[in-house]
PDB file of N, CA and C in Angstrom:
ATOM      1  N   UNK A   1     -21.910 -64.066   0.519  1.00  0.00           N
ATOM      2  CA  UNK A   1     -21.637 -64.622   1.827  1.00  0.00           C
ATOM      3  C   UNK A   1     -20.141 -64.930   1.901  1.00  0.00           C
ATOM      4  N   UNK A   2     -19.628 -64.611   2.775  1.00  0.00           N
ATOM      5  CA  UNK A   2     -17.941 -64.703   3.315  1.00  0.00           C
ATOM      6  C   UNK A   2     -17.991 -66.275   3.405  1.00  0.00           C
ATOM      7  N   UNK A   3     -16.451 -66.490   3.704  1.00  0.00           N
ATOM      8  CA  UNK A   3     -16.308 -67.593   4.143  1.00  0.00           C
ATOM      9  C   UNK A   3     -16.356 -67.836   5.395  1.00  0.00           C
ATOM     10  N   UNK A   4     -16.299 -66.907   6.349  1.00  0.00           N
ATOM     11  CA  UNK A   4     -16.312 -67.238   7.677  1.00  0.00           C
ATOM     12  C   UNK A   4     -17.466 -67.096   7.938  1.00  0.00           C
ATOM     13  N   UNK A   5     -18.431 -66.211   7.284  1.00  0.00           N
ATOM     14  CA  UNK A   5     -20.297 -66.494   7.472  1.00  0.00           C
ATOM     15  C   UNK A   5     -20.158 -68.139   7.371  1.00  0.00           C
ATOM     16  N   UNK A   6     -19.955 -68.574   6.313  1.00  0.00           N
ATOM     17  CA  UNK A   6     -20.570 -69.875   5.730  1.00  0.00           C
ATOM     18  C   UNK A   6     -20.010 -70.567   6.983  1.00  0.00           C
ATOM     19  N   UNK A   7     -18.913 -70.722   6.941  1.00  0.00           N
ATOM     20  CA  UNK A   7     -18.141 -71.381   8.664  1.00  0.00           C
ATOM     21  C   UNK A   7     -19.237 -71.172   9.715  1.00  0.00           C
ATOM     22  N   UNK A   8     -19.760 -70.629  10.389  1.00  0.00           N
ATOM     23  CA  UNK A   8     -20.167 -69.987  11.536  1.00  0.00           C
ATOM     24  C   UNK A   8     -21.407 -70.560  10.838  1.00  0.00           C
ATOM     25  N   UNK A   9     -22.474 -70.324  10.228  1.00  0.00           N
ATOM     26  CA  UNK A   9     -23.573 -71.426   9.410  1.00  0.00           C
ATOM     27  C   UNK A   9     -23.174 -72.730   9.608  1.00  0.00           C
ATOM     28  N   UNK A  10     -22.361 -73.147   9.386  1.00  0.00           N
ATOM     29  CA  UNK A  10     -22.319 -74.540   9.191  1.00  0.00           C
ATOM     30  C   UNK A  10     -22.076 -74.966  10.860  1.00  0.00           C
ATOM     31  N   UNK A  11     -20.889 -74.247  11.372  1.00  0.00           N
ATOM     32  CA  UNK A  11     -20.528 -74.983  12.588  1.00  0.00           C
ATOM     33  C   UNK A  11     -22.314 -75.126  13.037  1.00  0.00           C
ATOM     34  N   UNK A  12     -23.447 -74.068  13.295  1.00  0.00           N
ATOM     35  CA  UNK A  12     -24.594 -73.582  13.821  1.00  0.00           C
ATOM     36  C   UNK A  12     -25.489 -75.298  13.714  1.00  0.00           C
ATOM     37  N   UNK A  13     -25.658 -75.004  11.978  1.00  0.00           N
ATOM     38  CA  UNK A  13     -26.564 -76.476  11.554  1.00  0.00           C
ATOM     39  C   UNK A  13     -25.482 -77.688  12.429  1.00  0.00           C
ATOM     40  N   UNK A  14     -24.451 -78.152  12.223  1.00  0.00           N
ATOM     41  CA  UNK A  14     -23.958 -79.585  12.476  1.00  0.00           C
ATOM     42  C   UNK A  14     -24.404 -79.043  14.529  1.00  0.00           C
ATOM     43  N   UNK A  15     -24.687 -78.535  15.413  1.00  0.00           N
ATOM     44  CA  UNK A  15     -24.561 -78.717  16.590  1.00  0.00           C
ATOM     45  C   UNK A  15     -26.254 -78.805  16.500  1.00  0.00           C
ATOM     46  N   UNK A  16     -26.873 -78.352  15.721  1.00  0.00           N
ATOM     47  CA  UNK A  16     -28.205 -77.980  15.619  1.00  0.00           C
ATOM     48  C   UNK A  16     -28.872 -79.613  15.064  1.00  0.00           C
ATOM     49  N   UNK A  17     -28.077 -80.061  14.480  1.00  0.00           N
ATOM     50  CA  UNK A  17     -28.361 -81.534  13.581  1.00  0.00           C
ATOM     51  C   UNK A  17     -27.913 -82.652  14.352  1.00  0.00           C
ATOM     52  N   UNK A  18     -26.804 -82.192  15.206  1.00  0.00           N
ATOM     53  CA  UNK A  18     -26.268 -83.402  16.367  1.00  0.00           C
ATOM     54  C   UNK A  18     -27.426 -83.421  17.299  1.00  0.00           C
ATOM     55  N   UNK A  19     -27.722 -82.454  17.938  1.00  0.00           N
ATOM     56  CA  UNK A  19     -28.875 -82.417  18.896  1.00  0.00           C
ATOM     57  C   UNK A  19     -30.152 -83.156  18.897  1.00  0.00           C
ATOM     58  N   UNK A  20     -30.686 -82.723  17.118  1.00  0.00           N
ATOM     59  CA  UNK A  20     -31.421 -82.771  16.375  1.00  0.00           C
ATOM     60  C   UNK A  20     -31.278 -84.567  16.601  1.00  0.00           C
ATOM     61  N   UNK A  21     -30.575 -85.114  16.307  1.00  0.00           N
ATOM     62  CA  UNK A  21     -30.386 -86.779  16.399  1.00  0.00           C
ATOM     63  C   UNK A  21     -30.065 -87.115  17.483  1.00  0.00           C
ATOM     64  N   UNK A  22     -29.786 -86.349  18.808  1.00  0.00           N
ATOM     65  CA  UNK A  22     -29.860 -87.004  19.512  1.00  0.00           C
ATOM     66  C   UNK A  22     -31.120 -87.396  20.433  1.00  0.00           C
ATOM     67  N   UNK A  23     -32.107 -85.894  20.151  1.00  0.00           N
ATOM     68  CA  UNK A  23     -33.436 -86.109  20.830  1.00  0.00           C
ATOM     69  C   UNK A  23     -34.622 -86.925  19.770  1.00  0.00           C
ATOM     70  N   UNK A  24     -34.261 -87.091  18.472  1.00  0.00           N
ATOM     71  CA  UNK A  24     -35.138 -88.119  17.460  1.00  0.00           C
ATOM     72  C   UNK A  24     -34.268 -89.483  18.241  1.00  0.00           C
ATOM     73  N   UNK A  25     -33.514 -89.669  18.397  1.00  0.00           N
ATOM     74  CA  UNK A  25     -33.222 -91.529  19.261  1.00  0.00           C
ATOM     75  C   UNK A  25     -33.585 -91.453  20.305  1.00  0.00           C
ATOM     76  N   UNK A  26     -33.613 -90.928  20.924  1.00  0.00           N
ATOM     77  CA  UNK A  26     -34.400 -90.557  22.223  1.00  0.00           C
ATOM     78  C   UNK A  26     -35.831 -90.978  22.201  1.00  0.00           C
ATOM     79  N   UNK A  27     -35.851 -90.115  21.554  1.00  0.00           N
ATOM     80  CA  UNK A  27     -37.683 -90.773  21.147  1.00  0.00           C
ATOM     81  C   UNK A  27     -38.100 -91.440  19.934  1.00  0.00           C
ATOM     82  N   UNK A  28     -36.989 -92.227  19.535  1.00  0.00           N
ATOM     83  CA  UNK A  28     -37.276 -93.710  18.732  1.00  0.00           C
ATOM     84  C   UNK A  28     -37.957 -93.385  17.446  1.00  0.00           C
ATOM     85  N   UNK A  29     -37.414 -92.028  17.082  1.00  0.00           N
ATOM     86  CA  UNK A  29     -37.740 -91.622  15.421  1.00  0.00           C
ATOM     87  C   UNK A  29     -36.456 -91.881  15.011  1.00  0.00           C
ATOM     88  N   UNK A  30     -36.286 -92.907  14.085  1.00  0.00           N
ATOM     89  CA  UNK A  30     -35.068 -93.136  12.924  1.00  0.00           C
ATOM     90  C   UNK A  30     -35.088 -92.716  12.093  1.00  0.00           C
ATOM     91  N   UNK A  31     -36.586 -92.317  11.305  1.00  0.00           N
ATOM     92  CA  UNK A  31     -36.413 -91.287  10.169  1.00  0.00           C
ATOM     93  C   UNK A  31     -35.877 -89.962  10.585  1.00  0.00           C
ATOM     94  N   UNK A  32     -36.516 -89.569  11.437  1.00  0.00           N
ATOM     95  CA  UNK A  32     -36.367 -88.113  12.048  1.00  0.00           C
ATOM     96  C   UNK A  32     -34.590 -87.501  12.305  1.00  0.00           C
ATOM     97  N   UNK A  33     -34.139 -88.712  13.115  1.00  0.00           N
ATOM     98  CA  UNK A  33     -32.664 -88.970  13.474  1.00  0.00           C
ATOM     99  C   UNK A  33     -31.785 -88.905  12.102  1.00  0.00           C
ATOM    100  N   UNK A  34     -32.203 -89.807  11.281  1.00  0.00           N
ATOM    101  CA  UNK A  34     -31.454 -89.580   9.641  1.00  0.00           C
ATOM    102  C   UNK A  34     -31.966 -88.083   8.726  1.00  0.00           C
ATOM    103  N   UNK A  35     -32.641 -87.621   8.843  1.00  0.00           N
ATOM    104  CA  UNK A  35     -32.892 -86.424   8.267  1.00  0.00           C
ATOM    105  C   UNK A  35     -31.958 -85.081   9.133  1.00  0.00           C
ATOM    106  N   UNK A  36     -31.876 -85.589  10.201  1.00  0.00           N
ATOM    107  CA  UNK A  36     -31.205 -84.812  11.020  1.00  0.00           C
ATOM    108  C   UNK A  36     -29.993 -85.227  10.678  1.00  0.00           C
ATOM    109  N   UNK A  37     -29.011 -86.075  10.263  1.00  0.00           N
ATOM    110  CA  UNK A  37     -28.025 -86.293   9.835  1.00  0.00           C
ATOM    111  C   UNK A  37     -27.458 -85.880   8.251  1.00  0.00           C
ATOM    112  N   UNK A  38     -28.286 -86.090   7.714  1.00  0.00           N
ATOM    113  CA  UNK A  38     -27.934 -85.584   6.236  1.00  0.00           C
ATOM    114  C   UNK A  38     -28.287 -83.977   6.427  1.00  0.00           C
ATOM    115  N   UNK A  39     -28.846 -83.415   7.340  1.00  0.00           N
ATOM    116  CA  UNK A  39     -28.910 -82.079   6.821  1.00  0.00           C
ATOM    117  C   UNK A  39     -27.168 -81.478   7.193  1.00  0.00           C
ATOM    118  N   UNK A  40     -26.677 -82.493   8.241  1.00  0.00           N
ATOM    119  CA  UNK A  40     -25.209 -82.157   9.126  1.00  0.00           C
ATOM    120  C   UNK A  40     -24.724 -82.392   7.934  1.00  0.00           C
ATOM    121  N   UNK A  41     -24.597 -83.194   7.145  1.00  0.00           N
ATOM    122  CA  UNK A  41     -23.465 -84.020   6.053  1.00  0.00           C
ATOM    123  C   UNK A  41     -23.737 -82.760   5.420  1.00  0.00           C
ATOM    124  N   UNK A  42     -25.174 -82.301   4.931  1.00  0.00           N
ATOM    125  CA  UNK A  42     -25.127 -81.562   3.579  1.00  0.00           C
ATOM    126  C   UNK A  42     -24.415 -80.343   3.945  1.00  0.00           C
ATOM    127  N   UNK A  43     -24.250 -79.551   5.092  1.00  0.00           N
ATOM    128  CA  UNK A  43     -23.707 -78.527   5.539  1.00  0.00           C
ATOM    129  C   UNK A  43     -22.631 -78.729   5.430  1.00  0.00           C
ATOM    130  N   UNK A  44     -21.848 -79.707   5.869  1.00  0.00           N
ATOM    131  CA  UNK A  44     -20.350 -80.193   6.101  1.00  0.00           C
ATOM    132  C   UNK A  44     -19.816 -79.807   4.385  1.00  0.00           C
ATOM    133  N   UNK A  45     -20.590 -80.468   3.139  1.00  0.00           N
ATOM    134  CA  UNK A  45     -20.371 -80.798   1.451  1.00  0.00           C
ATOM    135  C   UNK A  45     -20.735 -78.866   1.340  1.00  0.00           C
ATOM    136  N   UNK A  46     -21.592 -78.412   2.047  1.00  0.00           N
ATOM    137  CA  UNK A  46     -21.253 -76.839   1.189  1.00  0.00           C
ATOM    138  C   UNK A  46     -19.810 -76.230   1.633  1.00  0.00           C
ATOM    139  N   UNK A  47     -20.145 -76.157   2.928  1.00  0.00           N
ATOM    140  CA  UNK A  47     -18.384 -75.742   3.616  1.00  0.00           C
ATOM    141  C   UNK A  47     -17.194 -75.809   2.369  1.00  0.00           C
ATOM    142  N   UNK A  48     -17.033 -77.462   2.208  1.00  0.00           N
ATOM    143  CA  UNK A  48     -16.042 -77.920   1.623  1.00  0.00           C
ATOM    144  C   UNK A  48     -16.547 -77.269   0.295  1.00  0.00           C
ATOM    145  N   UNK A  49     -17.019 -76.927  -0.278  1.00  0.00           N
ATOM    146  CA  UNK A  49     -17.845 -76.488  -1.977  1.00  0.00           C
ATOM    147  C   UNK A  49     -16.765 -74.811  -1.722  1.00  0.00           C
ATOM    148  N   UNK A  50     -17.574 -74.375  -0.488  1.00  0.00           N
ATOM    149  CA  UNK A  50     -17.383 -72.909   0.009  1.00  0.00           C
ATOM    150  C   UNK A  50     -15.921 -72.843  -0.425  1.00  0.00           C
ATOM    151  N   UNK A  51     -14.996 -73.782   0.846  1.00  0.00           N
ATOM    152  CA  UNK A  51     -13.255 -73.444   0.464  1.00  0.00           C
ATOM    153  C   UNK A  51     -12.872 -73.980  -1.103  1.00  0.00           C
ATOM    154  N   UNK A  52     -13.133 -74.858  -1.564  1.00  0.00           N
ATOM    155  CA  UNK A  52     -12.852 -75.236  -2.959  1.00  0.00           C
ATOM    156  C   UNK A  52     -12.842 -74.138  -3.827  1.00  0.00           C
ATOM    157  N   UNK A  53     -14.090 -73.465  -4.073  1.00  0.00           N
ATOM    158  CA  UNK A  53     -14.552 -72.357  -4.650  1.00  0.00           C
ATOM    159  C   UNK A  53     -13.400 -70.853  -4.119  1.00  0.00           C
ATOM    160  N   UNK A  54     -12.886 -71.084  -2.908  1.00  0.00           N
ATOM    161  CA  UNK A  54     -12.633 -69.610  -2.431  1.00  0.00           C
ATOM    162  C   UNK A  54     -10.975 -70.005  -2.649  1.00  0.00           C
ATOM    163  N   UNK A  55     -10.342 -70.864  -2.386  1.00  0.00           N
ATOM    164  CA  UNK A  55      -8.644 -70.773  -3.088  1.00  0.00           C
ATOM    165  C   UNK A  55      -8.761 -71.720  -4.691  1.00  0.00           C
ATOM    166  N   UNK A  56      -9.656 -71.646  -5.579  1.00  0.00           N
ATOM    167  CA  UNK A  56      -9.697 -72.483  -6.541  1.00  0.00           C
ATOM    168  C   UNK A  56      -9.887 -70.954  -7.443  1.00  0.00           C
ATOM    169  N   UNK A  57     -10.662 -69.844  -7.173  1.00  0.00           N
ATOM    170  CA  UNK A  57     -10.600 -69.172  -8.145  1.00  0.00           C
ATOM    171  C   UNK A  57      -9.467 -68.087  -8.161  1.00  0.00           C
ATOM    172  N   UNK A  58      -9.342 -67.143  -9.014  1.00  0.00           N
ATOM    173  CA  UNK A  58      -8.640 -66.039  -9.320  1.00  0.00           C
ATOM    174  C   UNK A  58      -9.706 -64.703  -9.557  1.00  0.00           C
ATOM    175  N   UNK A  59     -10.358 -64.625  -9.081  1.00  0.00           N
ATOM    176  CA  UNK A  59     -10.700 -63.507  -9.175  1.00  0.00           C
ATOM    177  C   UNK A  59     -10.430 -62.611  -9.854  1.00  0.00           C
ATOM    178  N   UNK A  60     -10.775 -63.350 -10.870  1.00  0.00           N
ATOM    179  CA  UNK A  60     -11.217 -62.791 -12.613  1.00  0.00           C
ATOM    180  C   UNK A  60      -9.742 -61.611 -13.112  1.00  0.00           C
ATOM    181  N   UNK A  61      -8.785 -62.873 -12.796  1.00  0.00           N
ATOM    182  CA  UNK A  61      -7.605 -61.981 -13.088  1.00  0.00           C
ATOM    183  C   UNK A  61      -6.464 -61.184 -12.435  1.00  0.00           C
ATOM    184  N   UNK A  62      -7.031 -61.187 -10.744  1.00  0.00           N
ATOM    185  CA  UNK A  62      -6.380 -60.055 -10.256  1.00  0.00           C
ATOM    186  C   UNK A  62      -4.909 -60.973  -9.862  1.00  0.00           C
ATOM    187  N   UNK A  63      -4.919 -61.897  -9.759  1.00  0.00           N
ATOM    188  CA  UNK A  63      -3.382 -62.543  -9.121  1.00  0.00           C
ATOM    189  C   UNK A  63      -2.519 -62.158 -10.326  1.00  0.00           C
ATOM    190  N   UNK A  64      -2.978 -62.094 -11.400  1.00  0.00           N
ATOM    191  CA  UNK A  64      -1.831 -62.192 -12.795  1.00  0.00           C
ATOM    192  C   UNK A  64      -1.746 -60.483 -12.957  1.00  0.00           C
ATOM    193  N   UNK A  65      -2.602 -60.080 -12.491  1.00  0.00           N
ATOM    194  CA  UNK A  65      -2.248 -58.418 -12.562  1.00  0.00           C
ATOM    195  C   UNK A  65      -1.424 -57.469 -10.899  1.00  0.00           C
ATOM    196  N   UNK A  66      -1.926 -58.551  -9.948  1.00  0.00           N
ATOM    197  CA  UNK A  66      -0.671 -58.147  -9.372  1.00  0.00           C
ATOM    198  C   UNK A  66       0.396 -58.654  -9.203  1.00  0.00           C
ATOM    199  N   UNK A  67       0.632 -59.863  -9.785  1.00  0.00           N
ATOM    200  CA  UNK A  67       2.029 -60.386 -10.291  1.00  0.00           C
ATOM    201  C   UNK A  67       2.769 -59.815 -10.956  1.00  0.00           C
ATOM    202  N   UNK A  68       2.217 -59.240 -12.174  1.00  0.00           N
ATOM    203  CA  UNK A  68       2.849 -58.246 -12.989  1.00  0.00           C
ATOM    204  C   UNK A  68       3.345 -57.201 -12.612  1.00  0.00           C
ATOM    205  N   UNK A  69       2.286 -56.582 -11.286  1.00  0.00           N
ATOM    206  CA  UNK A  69       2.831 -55.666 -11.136  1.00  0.00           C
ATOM    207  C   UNK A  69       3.795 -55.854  -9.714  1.00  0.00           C
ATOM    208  N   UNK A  70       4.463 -56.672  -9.207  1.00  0.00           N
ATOM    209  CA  UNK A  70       5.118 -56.792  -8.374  1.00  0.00           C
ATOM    210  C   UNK A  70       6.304 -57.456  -9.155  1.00  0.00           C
ATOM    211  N   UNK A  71       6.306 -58.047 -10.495  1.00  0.00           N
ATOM    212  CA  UNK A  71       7.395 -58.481 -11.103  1.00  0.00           C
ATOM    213  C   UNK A  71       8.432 -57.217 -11.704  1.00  0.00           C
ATOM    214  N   UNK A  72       7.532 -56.602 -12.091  1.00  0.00           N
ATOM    215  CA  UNK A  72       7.424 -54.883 -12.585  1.00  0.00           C
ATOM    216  C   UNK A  72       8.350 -54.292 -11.575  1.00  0.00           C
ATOM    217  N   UNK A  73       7.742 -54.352 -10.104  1.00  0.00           N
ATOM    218  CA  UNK A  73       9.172 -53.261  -8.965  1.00  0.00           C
ATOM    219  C   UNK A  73      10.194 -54.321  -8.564  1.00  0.00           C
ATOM    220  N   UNK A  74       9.974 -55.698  -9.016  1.00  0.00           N
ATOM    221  CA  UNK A  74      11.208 -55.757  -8.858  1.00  0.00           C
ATOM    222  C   UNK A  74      12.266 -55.724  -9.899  1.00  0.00           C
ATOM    223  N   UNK A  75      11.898 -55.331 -10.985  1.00  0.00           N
ATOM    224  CA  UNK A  75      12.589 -54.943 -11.894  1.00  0.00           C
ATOM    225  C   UNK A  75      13.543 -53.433 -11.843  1.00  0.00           C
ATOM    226  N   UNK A  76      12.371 -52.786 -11.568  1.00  0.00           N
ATOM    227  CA  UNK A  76      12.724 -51.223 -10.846  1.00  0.00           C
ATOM    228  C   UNK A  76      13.677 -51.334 -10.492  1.00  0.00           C
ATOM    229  N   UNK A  77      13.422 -52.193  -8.620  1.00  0.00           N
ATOM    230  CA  UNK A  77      14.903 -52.674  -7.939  1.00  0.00           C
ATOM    231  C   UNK A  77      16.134 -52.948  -8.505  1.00  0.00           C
ATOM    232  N   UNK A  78      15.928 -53.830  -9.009  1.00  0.00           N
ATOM    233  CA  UNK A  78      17.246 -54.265  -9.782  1.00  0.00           C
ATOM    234  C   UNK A  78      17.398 -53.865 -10.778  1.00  0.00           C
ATOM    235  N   UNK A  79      17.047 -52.910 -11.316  1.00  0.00           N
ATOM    236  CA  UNK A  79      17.289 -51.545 -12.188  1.00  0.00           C
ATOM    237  C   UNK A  79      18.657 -50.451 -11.778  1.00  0.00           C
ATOM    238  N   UNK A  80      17.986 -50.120 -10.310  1.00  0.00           N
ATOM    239  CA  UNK A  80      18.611 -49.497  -9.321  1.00  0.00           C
ATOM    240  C   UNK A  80      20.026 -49.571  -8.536  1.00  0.00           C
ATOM    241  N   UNK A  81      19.771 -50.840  -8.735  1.00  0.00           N
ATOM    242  CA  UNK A  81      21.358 -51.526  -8.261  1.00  0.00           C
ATOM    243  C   UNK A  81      21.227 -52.587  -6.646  1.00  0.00           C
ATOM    244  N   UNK A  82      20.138 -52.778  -6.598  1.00  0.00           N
ATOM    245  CA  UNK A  82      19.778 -54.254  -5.817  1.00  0.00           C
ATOM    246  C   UNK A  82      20.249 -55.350  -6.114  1.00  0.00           C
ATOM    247  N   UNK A  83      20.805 -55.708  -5.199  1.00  0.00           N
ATOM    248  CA  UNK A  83      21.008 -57.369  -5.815  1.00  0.00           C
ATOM    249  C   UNK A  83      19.642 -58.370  -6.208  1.00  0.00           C
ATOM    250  N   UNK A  84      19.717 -59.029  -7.315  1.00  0.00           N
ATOM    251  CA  UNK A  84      18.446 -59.636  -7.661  1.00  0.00           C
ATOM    252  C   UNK A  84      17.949 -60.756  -6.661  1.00  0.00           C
ATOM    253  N   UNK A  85      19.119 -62.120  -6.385  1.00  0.00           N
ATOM    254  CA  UNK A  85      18.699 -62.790  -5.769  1.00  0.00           C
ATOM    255  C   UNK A  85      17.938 -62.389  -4.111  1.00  0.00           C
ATOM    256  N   UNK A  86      19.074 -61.064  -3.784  1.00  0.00           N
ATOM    257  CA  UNK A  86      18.674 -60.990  -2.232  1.00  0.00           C
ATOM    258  C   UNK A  86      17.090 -60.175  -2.477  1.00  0.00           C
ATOM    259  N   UNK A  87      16.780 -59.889  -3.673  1.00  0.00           N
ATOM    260  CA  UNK A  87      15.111 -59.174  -3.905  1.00  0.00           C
ATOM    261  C   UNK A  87      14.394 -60.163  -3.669  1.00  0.00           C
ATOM    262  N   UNK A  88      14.739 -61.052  -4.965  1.00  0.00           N
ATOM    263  CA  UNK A  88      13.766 -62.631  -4.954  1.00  0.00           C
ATOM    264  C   UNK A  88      13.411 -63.187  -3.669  1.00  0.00           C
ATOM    265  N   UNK A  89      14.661 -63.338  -2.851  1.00  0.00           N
ATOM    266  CA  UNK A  89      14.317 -63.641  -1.942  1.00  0.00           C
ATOM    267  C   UNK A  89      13.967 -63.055  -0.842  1.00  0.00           C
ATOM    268  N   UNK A  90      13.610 -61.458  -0.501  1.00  0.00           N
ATOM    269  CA  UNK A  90      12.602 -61.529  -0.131  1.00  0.00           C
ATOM    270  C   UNK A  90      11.043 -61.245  -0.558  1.00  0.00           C
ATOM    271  N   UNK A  91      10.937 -61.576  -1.706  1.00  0.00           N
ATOM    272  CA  UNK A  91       9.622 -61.378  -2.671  1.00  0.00           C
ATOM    273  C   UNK A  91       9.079 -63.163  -1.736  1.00  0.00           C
ATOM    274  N   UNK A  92       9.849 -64.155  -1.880  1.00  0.00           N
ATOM    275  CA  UNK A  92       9.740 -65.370  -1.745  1.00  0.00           C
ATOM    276  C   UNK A  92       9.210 -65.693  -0.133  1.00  0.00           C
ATOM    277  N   UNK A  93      10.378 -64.818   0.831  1.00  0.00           N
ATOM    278  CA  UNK A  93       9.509 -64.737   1.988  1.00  0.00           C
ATOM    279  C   UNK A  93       8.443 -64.133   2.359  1.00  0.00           C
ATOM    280  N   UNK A  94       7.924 -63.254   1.508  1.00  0.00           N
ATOM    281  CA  UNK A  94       6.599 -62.515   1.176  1.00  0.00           C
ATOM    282  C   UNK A  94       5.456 -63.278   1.317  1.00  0.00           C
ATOM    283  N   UNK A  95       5.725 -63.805   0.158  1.00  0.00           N
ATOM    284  CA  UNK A  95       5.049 -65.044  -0.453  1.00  0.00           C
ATOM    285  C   UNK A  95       4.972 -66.280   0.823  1.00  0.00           C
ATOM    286  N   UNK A  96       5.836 -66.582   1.102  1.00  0.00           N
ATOM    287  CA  UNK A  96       5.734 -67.537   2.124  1.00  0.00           C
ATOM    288  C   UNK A  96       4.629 -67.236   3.558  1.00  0.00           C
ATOM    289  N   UNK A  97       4.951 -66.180   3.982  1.00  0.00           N
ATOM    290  CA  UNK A  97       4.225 -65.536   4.945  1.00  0.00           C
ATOM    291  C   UNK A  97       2.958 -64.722   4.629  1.00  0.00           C
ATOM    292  N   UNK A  98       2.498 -64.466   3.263  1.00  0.00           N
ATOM    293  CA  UNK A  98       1.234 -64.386   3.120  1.00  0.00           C
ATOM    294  C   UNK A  98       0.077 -65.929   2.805  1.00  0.00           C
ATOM    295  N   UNK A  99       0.875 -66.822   2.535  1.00  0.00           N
ATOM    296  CA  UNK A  99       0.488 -68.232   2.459  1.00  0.00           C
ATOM    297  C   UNK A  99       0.282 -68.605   4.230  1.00  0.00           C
ATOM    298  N   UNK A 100       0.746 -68.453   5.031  1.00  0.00           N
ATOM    299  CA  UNK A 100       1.188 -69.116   6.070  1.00  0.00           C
ATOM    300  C   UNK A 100       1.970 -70.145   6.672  1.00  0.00           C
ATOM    301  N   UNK A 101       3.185 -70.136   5.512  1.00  0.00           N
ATOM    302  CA  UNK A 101       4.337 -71.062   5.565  1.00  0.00           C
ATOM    303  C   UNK A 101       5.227 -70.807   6.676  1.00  0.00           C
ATOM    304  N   UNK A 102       5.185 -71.617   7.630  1.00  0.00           N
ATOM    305  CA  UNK A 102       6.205 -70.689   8.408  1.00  0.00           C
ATOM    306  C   UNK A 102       7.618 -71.743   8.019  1.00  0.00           C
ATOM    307  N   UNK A 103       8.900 -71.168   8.732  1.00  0.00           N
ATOM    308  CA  UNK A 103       9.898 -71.598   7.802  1.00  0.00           C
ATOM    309  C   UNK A 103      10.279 -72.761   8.469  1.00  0.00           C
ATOM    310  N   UNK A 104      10.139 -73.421   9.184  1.00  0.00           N
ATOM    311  CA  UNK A 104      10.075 -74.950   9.609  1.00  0.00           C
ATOM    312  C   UNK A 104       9.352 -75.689   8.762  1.00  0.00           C
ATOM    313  N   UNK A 105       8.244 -75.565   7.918  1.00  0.00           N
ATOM    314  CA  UNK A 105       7.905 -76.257   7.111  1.00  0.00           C
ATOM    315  C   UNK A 105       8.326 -76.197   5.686  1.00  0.00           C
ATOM    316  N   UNK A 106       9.505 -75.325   5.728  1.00  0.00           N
ATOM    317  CA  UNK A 106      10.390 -74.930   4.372  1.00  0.00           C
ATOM    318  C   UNK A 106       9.469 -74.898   3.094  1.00  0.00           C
ATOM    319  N   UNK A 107       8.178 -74.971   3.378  1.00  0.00           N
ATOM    320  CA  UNK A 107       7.268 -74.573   1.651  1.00  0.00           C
ATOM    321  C   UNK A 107       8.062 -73.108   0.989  1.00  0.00           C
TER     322      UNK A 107
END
């Protein structure tokens, strides 16, 4: 399951679980109303499990193998007769803009 499945699941249950509590108070079920609430919470705790899990891993290696291999052409480059810093830096704005740094927030 993607992360934007799990998103689109979850947003589904919490409108489905709000509802869910608002027609159990309605009709004066408090158990009903709290079961309908923890199922919202428990959706909300996978979400957060979901993104933890999805920028927490490495995928069994591949960031350090395409690091290498992007450390690798810029070596090439400046093999070639590139200037190093003006490479770095744009390896760095690379990097910045595949993160979603934009440059007002100088990350």
């Amino acid at each position: 399951m993607t992360l934007s499945v799990l998103r689109r699941v979850v947003a589904l249950l919490c409108v489905l679980s709000i509802a869910g509590m608002i027609v159990s108070n309605i009709n004066n079920n408090d158990g009903a109303s709290t079961v309908f609430g923890l199922i919202g919470a428990t959706a909300i705790v996978c979400l957060m499990v979901g993104n933890a899990l999805r920028f927490g891993n490495n995928q069994g290696g591949a960031q350090e193998a395409l690091g290498a291999e992007l450390e690798a052409r810029v070596q090439e480059l400046i093999a070639t007769g590139a200037d190093e810093s003006q490479v770095r830096g744009v390896v760095r704005r690379a990097i910045r803009l595949g993160r979603g740094v934009s440059a007002a927030q100088g990350g």
